[in-house]
C-alpha atoms as a PDB file:
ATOM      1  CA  UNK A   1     148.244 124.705  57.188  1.00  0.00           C
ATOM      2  CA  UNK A   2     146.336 125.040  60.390  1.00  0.00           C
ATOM      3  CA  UNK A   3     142.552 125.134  60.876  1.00  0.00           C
ATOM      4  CA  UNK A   4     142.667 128.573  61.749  1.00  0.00           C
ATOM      5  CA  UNK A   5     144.658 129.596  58.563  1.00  0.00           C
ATOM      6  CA  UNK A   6     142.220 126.950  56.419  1.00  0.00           C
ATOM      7  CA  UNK A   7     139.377 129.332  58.222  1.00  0.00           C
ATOM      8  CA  UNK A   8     140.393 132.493  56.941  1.00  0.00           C
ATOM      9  CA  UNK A   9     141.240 131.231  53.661  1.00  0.00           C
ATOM     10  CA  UNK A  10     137.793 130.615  53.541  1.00  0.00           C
ATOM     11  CA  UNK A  11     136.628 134.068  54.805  1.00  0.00           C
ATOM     12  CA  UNK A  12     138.455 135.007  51.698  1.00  0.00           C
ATOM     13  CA  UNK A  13     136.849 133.459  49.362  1.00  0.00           C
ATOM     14  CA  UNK A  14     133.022 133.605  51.253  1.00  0.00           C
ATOM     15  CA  UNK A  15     133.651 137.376  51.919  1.00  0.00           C
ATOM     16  CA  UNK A  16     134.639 137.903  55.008  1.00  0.00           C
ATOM     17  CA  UNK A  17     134.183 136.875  58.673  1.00  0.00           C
ATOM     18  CA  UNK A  18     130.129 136.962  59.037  1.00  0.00           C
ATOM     19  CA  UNK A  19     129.794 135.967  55.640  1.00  0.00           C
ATOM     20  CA  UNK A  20     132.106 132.476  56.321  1.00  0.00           C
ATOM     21  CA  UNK A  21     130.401 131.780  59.501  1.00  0.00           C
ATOM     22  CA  UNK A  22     126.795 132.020  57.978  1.00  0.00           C
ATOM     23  CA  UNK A  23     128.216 129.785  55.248  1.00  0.00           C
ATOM     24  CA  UNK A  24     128.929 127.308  58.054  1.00  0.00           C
ATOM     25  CA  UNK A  25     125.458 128.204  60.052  1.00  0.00           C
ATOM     26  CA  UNK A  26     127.634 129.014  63.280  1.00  0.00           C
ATOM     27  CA  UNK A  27     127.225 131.432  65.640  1.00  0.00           C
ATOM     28  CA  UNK A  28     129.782 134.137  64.627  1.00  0.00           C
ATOM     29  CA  UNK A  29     129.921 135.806  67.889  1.00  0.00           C
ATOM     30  CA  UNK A  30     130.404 132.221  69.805  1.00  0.00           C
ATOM     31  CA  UNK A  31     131.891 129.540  68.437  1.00  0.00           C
ATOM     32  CA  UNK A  32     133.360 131.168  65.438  1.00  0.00           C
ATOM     33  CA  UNK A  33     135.361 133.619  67.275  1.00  0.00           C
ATOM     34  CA  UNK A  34     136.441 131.328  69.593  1.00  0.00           C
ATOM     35  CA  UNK A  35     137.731 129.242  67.297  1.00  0.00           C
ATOM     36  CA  UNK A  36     139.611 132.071  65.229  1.00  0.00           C
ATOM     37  CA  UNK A  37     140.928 133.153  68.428  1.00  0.00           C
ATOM     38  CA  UNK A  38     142.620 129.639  69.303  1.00  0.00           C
ATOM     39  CA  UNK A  39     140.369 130.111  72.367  1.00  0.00           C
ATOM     40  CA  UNK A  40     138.918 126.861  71.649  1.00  0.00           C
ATOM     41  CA  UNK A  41     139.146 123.947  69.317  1.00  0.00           C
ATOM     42  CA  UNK A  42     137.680 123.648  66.183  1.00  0.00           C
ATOM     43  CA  UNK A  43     135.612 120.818  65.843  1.00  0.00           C
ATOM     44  CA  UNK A  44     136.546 117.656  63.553  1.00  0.00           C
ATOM     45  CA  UNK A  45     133.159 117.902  61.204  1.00  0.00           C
ATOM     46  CA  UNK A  46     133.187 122.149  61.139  1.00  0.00           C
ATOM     47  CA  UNK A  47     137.099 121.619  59.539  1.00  0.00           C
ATOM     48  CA  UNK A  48     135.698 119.174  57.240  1.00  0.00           C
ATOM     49  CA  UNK A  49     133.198 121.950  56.360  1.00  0.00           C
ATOM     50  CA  UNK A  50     135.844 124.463  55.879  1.00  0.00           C
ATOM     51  CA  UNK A  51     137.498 122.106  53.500  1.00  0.00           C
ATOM     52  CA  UNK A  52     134.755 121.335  51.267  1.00  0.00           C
ATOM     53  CA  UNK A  53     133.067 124.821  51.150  1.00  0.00           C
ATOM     54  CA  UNK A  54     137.063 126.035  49.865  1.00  0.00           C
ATOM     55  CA  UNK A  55     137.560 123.577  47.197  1.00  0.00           C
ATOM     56  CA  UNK A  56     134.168 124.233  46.014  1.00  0.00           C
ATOM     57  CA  UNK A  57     134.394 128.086  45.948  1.00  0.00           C
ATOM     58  CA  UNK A  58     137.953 127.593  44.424  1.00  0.00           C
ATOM     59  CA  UNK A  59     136.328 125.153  41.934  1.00  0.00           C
ATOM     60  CA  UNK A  60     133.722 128.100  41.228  1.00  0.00           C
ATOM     61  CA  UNK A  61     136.233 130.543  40.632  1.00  0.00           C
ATOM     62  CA  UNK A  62     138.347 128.500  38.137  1.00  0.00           C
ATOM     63  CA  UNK A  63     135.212 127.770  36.069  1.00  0.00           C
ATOM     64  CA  UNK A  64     134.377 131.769  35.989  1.00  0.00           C
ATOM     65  CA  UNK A  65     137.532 132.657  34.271  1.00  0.00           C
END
């Protein structure tokens, strides 16, 4: 899985673009878009990020049902 795809996994389970890239305290019309654009890389510590905010939303959602 890329960083892009682990990115909009996430926006699926924040809610969406904006929603993902407050979750992350980015700028959403910057950095954010760049990065889900390929136009630029995403940083080392913002995939980390990604990664930990997904397994603990997954987490969430297991424990709800």
């Amino acid at each position: 899985m890329t960083d892009v795809d682990q990115l909009k996994e996430l926006e699926e389970l924040a809610g969406g673009p904006l929603k993902c890239a407050r979750l992350l305290a980015v700028d959403y019309t910057g950095s954010y878009a760049s990065w889900k654009a390929g136009r630029k890389p995403i940083p080392r510590y913002i995939t980390a990020s990604v990664k930990a905010h997904t397994a603990l939303l997954k987490k969430e959602l297991v424990q709800e049902c």
